[in-house]
Protein backbone atom coordinates (compact mmCIF):
# COMPACT_ATOMS: atom_id res chain seq x y z
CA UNK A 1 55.72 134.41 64.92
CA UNK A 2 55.57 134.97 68.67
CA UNK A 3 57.84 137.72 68.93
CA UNK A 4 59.81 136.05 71.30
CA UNK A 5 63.48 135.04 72.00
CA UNK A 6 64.35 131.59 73.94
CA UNK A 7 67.05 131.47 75.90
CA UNK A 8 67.80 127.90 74.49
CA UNK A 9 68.78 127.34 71.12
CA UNK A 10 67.68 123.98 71.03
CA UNK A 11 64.34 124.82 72.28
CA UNK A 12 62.36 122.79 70.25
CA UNK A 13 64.32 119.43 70.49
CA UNK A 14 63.89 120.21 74.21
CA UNK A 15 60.50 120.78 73.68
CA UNK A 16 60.05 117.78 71.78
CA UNK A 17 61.76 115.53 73.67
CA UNK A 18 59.98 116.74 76.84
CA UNK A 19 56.34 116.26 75.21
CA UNK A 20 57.06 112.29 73.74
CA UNK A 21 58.19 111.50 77.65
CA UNK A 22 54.64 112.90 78.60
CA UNK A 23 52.91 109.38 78.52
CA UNK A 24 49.07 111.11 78.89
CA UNK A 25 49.67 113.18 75.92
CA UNK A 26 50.97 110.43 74.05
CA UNK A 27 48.09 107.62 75.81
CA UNK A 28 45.48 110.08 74.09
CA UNK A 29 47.38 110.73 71.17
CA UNK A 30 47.56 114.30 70.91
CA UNK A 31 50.72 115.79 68.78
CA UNK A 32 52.53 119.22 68.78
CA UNK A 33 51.33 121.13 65.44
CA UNK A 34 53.26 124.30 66.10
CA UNK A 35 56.07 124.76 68.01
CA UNK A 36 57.63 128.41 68.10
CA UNK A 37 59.42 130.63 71.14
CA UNK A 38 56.04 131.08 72.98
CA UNK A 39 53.40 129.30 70.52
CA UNK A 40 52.72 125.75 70.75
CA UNK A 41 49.34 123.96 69.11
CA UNK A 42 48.16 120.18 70.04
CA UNK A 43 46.07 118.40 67.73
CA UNK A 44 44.02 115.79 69.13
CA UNK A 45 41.65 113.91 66.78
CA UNK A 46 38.25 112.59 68.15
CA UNK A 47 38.18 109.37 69.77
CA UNK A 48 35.08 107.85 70.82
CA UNK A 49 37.09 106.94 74.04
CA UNK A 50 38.03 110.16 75.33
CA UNK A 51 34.38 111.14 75.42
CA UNK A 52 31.55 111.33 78.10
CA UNK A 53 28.00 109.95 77.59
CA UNK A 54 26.63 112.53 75.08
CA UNK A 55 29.65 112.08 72.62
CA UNK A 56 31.35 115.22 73.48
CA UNK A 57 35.09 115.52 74.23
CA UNK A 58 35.74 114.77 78.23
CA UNK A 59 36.23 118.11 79.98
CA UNK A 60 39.15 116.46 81.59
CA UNK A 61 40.94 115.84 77.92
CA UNK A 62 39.98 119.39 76.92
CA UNK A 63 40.93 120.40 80.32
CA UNK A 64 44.43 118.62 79.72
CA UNK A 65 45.23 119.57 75.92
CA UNK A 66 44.63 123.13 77.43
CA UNK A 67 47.56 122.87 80.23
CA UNK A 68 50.21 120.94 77.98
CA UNK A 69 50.02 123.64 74.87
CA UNK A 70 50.06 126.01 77.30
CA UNK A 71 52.95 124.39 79.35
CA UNK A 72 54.84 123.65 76.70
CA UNK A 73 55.23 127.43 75.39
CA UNK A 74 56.09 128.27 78.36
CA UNK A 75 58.78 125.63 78.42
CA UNK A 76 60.34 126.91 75.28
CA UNK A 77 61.26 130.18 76.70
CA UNK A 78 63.13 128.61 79.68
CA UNK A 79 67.00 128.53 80.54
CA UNK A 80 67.82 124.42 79.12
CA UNK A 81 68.00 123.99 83.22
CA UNK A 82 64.89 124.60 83.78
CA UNK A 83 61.45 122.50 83.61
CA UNK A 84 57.78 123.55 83.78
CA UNK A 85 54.86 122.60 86.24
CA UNK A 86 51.35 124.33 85.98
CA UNK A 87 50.81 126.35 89.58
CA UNK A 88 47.24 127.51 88.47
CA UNK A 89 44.64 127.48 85.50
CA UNK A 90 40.96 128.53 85.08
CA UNK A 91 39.00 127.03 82.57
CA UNK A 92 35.85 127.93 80.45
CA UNK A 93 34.01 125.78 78.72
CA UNK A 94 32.12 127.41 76.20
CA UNK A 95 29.96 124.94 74.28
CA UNK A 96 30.31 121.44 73.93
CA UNK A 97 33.20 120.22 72.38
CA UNK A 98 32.18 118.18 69.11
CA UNK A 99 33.80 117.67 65.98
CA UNK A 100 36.22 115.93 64.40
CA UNK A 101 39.41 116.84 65.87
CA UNK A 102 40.52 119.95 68.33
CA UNK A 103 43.80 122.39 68.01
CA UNK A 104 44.70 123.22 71.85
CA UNK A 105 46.61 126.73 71.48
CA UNK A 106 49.03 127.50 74.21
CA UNK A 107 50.67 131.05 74.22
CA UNK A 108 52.83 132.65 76.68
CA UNK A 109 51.28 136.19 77.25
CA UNK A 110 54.16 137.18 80.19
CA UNK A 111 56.99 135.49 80.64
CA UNK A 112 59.10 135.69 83.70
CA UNK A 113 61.83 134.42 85.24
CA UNK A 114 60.20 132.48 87.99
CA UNK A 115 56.26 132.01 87.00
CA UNK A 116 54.92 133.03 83.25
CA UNK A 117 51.92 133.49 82.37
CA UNK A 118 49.93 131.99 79.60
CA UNK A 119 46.41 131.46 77.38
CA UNK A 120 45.38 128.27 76.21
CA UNK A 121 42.06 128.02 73.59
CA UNK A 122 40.82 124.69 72.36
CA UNK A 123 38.75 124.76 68.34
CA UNK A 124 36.98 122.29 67.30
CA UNK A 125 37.56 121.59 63.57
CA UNK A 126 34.04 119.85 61.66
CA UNK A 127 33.44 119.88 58.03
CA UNK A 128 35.94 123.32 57.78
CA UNK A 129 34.33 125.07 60.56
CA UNK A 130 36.62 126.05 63.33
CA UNK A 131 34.91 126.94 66.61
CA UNK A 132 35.78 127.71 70.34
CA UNK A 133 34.95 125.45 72.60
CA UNK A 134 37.23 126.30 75.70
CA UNK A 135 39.72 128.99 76.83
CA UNK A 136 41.95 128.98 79.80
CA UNK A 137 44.62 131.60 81.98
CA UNK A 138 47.39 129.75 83.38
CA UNK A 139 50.08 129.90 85.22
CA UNK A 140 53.81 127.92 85.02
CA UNK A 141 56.73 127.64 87.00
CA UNK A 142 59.85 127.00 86.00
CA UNK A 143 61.91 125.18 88.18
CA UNK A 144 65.49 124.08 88.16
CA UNK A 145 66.62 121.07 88.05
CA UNK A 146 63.98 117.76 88.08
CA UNK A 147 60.43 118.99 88.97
């Protein structure tokens, strides 16, 4: 558990609903995992087309898995009003990302009522080994109305 409260109920149909609309998450198939106040995971299973030359997981997928989990925990501690757009993030790619699917964890470390910030990590899962390939600090707003 995340230890916190959302203001909406209904977050995770909101949540949900929000992430299946998201036509790059669902173009590279990646899929919520956990969803709780705070907490969200993507699972993204290797494709051979969301690669660069030397097999490896693009940067720019990792780069992307990273924002959305994050994004999307933010998201689920927001008024039902509100939606979410990423203001800032810093990425760190810490070894190449191989194996033979990746968990992208997004979890809100401060929320507040105008930006909240978060920390994303991708694993790579091979064979039962579960290693760290990239970490991220972001930043979300939430906005009223349509972003």
């Amino acid at each position: 558990m995340s230890g916190f409260t959302p203001k909406d109920p209904d977050f995770a149909e909101r949540v949900r609903a929000s992430f299946q609309a998201q036509t790059f998450m669902t173009t590279i198939g990646a899929r919520i995992t956990l969803l709780e106040p705070g907490a969200v995971d993507l699972t993204l299973d290797r494709r051979y087309d969301l690669c660069q030359q030397h097999g490896f997981m693009h940067a720019g997928v990792t780069a992307a898995i990273l924002d959305s989990a994050a994004g999307y925990a933010a998201f689920s501690l927001f008024d039902p009003d509100q939606e979410v757009l990423t203001t800032e993030f810093k990425v760190n790619l810490l070894r190449p990302a191989a194996g033979a699917f990746f968990v992208a964890s997004g979890r809100v470390l401060k929320p507040g009522k105008t930006l909240t910030v978060c920390r994303s990590d991708v694993h790579a899962q091979h064979n039962g080994t579960r290693t760290l390939v990239a970490t991220a600090l972001l930043s979300m707003i939430a906005m009223r109305g349509e972003a």
